[in-house]
C-alpha atoms as a PDB file:
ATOM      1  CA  UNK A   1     -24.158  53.370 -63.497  1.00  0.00           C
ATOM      2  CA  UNK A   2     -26.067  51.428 -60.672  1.00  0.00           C
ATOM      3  CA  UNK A   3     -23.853  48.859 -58.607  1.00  0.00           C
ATOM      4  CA  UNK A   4     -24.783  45.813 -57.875  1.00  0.00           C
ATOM      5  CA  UNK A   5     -23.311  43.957 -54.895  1.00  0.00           C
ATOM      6  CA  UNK A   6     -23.629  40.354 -54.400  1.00  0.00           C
ATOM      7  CA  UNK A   7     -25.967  39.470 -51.281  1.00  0.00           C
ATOM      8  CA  UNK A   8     -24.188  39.079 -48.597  1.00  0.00           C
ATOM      9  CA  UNK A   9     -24.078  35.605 -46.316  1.00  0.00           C
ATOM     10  CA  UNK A  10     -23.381  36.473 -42.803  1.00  0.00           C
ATOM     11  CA  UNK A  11     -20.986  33.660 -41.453  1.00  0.00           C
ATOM     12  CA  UNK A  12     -23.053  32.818 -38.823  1.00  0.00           C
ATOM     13  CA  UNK A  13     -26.067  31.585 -40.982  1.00  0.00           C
ATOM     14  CA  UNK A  14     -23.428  29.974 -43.313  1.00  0.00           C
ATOM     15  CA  UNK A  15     -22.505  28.162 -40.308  1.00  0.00           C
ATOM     16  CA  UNK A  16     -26.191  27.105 -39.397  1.00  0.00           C
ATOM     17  CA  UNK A  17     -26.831  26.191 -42.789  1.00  0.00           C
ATOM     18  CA  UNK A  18     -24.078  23.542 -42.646  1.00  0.00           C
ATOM     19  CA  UNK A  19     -24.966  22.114 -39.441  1.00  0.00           C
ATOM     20  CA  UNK A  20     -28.777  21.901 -40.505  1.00  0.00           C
ATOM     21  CA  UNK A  21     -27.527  19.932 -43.537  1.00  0.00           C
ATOM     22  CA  UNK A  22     -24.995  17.731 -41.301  1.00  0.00           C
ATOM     23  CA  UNK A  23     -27.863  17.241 -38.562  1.00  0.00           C
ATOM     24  CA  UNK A  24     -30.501  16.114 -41.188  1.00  0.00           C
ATOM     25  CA  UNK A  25     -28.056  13.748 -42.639  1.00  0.00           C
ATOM     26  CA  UNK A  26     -27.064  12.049 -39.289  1.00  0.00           C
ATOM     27  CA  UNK A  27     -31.273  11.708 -38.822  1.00  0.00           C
ATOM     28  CA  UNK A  28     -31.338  10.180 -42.598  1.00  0.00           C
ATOM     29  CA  UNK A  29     -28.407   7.925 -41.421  1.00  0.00           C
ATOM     30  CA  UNK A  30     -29.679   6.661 -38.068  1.00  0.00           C
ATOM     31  CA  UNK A  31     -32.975   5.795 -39.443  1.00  0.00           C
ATOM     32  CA  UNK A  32     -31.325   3.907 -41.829  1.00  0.00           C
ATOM     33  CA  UNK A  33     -29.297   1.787 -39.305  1.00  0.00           C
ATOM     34  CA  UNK A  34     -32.452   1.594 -37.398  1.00  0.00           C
ATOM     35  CA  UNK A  35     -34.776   0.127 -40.095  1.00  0.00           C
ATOM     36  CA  UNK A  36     -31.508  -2.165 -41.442  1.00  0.00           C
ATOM     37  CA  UNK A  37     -30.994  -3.406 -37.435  1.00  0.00           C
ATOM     38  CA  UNK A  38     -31.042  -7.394 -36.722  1.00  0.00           C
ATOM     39  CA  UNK A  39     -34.917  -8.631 -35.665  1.00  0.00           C
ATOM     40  CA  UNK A  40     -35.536  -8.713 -31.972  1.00  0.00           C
ATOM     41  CA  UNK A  41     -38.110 -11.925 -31.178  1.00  0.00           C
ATOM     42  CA  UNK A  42     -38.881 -13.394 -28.466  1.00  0.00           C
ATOM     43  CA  UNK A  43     -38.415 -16.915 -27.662  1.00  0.00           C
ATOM     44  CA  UNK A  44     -39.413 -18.080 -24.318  1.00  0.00           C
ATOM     45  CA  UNK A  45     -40.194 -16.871 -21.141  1.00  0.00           C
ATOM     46  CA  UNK A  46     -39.826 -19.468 -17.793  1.00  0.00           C
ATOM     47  CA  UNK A  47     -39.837 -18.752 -14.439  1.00  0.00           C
ATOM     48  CA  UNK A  48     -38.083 -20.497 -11.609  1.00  0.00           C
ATOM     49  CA  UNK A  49     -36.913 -20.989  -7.778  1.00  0.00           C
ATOM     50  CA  UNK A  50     -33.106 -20.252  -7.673  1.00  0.00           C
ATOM     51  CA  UNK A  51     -30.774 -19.974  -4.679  1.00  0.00           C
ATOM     52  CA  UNK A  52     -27.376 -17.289  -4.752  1.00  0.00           C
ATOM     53  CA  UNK A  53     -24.525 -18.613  -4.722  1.00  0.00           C
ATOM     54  CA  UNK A  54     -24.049 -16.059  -1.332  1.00  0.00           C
ATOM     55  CA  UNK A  55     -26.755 -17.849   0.269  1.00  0.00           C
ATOM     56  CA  UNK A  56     -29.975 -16.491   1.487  1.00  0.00           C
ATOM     57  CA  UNK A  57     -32.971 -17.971   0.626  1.00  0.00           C
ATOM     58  CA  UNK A  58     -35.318 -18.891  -2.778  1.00  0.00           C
ATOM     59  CA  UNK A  59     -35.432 -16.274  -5.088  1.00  0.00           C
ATOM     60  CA  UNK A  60     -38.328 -16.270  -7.779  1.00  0.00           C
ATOM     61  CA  UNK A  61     -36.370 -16.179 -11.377  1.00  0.00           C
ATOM     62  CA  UNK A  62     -38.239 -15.096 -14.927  1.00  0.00           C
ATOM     63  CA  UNK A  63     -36.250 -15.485 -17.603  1.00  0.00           C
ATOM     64  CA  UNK A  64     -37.007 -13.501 -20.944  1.00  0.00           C
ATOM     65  CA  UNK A  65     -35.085 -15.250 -23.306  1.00  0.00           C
ATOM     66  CA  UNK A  66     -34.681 -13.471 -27.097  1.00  0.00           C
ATOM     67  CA  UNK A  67     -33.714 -14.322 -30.507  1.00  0.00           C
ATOM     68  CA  UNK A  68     -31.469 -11.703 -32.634  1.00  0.00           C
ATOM     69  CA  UNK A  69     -31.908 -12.476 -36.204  1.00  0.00           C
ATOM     70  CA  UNK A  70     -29.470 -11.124 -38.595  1.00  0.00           C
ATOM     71  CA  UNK A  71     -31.322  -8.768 -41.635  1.00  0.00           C
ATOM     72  CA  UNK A  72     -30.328  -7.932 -44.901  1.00  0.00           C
ATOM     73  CA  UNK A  73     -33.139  -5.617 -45.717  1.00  0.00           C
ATOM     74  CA  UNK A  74     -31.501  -2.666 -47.802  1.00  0.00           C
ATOM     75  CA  UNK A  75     -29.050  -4.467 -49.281  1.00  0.00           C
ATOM     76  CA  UNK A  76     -27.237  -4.011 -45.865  1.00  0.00           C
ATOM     77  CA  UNK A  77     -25.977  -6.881 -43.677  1.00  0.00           C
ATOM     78  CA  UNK A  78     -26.874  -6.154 -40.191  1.00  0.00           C
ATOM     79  CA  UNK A  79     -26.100  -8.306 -37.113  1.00  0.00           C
ATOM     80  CA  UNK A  80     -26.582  -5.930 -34.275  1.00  0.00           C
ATOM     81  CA  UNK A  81     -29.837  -4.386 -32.779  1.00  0.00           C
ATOM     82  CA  UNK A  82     -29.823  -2.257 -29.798  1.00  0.00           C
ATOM     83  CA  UNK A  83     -30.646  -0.692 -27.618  1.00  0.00           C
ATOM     84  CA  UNK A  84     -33.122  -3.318 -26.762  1.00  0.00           C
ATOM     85  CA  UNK A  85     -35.370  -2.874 -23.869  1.00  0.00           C
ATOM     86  CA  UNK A  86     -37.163  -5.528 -21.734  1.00  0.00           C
ATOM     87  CA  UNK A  87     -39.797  -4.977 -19.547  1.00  0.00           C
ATOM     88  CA  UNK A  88     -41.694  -7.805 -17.242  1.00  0.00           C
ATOM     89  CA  UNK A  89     -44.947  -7.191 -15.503  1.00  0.00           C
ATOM     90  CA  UNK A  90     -46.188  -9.659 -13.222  1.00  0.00           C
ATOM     91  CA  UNK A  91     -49.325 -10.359 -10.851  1.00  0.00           C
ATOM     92  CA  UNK A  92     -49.016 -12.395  -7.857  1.00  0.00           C
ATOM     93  CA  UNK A  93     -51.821 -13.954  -6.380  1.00  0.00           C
ATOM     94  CA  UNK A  94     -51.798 -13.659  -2.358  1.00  0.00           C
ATOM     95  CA  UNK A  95     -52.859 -15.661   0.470  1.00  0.00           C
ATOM     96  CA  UNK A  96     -56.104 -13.950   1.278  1.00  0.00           C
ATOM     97  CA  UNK A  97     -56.844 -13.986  -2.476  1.00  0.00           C
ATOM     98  CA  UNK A  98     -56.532 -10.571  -3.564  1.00  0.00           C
ATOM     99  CA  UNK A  99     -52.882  -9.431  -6.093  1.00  0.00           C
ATOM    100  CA  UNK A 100     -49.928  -8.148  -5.889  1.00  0.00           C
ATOM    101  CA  UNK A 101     -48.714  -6.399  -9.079  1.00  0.00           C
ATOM    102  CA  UNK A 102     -44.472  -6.123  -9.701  1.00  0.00           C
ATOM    103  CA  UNK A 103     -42.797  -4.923 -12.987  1.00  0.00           C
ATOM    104  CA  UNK A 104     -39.220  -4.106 -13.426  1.00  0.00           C
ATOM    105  CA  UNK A 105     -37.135  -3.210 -17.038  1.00  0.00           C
ATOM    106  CA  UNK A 106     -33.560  -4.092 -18.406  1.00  0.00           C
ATOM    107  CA  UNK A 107     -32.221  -2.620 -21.403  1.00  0.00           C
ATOM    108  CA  UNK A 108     -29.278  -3.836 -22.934  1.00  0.00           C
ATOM    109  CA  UNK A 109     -26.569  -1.802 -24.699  1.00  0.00           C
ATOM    110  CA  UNK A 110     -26.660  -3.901 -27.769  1.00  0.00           C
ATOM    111  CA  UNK A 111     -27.404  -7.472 -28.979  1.00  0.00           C
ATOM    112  CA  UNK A 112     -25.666  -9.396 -31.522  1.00  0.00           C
ATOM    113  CA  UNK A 113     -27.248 -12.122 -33.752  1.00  0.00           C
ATOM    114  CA  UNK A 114     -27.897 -15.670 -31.466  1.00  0.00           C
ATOM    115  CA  UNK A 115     -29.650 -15.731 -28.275  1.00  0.00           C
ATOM    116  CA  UNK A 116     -29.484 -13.519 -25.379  1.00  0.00           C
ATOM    117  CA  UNK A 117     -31.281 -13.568 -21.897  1.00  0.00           C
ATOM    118  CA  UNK A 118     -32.670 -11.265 -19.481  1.00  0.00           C
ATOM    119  CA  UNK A 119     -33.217 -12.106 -16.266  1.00  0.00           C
ATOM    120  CA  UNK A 120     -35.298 -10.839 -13.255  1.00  0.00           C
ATOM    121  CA  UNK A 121     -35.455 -11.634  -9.561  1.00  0.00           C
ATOM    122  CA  UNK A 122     -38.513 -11.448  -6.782  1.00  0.00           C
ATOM    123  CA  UNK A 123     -36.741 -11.504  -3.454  1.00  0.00           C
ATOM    124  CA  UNK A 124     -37.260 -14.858  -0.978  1.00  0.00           C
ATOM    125  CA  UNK A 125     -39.834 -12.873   1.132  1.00  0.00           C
ATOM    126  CA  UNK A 126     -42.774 -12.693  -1.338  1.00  0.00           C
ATOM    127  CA  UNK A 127     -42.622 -16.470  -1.587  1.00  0.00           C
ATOM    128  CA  UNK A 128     -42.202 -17.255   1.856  1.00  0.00           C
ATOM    129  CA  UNK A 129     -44.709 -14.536   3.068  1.00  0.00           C
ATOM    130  CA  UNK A 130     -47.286 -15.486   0.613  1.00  0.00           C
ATOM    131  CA  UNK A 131     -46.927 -19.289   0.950  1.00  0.00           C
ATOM    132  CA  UNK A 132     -46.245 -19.628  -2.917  1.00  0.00           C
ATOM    133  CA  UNK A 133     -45.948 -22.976  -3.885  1.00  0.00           C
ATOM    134  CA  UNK A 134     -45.029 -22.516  -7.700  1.00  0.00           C
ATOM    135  CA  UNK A 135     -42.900 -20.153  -9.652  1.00  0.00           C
ATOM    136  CA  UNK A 136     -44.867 -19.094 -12.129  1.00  0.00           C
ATOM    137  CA  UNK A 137     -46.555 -15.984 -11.315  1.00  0.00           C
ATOM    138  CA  UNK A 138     -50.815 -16.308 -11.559  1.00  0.00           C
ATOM    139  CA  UNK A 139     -50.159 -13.893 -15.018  1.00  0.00           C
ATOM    140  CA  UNK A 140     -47.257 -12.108 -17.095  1.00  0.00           C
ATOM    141  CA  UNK A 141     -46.683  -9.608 -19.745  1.00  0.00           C
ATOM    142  CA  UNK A 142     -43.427  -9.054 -21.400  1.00  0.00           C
ATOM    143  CA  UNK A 143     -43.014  -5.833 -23.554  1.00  0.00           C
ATOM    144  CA  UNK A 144     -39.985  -5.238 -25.810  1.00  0.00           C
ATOM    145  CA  UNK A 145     -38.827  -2.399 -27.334  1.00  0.00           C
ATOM    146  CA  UNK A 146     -35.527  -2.125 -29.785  1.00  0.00           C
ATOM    147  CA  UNK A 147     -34.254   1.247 -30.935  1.00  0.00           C
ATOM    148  CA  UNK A 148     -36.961   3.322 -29.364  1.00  0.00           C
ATOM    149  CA  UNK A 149     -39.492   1.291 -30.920  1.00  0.00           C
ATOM    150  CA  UNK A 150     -42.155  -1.069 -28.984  1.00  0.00           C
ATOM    151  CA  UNK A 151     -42.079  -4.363 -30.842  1.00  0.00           C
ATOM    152  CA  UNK A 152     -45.513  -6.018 -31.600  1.00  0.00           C
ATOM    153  CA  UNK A 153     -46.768  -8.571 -29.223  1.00  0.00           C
ATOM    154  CA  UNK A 154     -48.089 -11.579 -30.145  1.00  0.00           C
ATOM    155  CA  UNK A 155     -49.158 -14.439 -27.842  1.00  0.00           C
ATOM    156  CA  UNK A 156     -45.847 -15.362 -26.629  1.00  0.00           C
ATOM    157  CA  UNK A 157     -45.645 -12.022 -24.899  1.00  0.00           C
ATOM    158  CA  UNK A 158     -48.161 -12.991 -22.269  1.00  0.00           C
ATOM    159  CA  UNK A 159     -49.408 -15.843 -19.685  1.00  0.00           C
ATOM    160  CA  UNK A 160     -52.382 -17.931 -21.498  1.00  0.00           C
ATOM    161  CA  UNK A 161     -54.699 -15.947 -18.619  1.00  0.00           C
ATOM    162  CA  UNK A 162     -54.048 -12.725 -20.900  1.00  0.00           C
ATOM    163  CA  UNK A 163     -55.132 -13.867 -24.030  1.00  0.00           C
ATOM    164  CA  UNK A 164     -58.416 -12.132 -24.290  1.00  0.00           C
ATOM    165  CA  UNK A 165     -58.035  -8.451 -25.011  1.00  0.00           C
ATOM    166  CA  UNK A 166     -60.448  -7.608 -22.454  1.00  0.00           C
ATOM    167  CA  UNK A 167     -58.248  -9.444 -19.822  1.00  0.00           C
ATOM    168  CA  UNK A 168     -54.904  -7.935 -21.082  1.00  0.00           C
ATOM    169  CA  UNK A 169     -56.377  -4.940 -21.510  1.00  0.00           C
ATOM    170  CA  UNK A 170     -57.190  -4.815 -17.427  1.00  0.00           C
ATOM    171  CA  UNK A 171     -54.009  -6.203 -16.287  1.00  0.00           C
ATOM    172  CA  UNK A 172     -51.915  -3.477 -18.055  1.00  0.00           C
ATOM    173  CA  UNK A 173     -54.719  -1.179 -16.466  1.00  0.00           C
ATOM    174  CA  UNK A 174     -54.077  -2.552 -13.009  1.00  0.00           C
ATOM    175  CA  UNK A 175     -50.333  -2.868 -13.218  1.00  0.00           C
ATOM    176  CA  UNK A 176     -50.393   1.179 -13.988  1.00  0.00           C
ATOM    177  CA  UNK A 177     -52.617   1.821 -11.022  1.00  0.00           C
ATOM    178  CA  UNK A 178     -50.827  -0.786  -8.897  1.00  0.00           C
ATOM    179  CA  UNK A 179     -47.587  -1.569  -8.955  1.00  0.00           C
ATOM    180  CA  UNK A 180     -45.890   1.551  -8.135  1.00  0.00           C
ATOM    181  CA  UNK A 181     -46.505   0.341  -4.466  1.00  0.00           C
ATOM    182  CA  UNK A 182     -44.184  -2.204  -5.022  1.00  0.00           C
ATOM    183  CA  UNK A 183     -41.768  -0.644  -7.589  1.00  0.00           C
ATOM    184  CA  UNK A 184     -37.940  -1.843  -6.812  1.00  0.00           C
ATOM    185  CA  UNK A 185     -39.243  -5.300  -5.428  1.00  0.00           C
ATOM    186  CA  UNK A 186     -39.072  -7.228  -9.021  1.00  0.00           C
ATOM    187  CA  UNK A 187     -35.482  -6.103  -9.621  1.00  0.00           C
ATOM    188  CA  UNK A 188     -33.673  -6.914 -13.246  1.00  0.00           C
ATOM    189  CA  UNK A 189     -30.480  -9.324 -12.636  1.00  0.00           C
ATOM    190  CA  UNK A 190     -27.619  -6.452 -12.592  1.00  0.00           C
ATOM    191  CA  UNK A 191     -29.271  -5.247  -9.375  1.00  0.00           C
ATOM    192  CA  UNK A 192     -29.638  -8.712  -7.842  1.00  0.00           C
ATOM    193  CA  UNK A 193     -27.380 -11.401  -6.111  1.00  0.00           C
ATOM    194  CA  UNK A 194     -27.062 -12.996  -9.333  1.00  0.00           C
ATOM    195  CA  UNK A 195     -25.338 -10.118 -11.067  1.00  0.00           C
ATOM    196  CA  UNK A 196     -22.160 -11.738 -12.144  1.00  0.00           C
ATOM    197  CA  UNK A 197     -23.793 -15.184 -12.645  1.00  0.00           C
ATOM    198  CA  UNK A 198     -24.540 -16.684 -16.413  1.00  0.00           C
ATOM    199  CA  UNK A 199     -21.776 -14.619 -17.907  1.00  0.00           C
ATOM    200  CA  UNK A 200     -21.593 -16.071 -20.715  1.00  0.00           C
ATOM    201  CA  UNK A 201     -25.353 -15.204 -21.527  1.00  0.00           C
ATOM    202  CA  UNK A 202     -25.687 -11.644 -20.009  1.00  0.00           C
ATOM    203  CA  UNK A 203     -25.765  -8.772 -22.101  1.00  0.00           C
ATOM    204  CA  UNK A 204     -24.370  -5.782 -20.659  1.00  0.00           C
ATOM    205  CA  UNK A 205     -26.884  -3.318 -19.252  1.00  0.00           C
ATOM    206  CA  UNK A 206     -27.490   0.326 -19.256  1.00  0.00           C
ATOM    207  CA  UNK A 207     -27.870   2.045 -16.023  1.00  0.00           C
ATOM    208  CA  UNK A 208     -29.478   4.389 -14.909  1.00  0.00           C
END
């Protein structure tokens, strides 16, 4: 009489198997929590001349401020997104005419439902050197992006000089080209004098 054996499962694949099923349900899961995570909007973004309380002199001061809206898509309450990432871009217009293009990111660990700002800080020299009489840069872009995923922009997210696509469209193109000669100058508030100022409002940052 033929015998017939059961096939075999080696405990090595057994051991795959169940980490293929654990991994594609901890996918599943953070998908989930992404898609069921509070709504990220923007709400303002100002710009101003601000002194340390260390001293020194005038630094230039945009302030991204957001709105975390608590969701309930899914049947699921949710009043946390994160990680959310902010990224300003700026152009500075100089004394003989031509610009100077600055960008620096923050991206916070997590944001509860209410209001939250980020901050970010052009050191006294630009304004002195370039005789600036305002703060407000000559244009802006603010990007954000929550969870991995770049938020859509609407007009909010830009100066009123970037609200034809053609002009947005060359000021992201002139940023990429340009600003890496100035990379580190725009700095985000945790690596500024003004670090441990507006606790109360300051999420806290990753860094990196």
């Amino acid at each position: 009489m033929q015998d017939f054996h059961a096939p075999r499962i080696h405990l090595s694949s057994l051991v795959a198997i169940l980490l293929a099923l654990v991994g594609g349900a901890w996918v599943a899961r953070a998908q989930s929590d992404i898609e069921a995570g509070a709504r990220v909007e923007l709400r303002s973004v100002k710009f101003a001349q601000v002194r340390a309380a260390s001293g020194g002199g005038t630094w230039t001061e945009g302030v991204v401020e957001l709105g975390v809206i608590a969701s309930s898509e899914g049947g699921t309450y949710a009043r946390w997104a994160g990680p959310v990432r902010v990224a300003l871009q700026i152009a500075i217009r100089k004394r003989s005419g031509e610009f100077d293009f600055y960008r620096a990111t923050a991206e916070a660990v997590a944001l509860e439902a209410g209001r939250a700002s980020f901050r970010f800080y052009l050191p006294p020299e630009i304004a002195r050197r370039e005789q600036l009489t305002s703060a407000e840069p000559h244009s802006w872009l603010v990007e954000i992006t929550v969870a991995g995923q770049p938020q859509s922009a609407g007009p909010a997210h830009a100066s009123p000089l970037l609200a034809s696509p053609d002009a947005l469209r060359s000021f992201k193109d002139r940023v990429a080209r340009q600003a890496t000669l100035n990379d580190g100058v725009l700095v985000p508030q945790q690596d500024s004098p003004f670090a441990d100022a507006y606790a109360g409002e300051t999420p806290t940052f990753v860094h990196r």
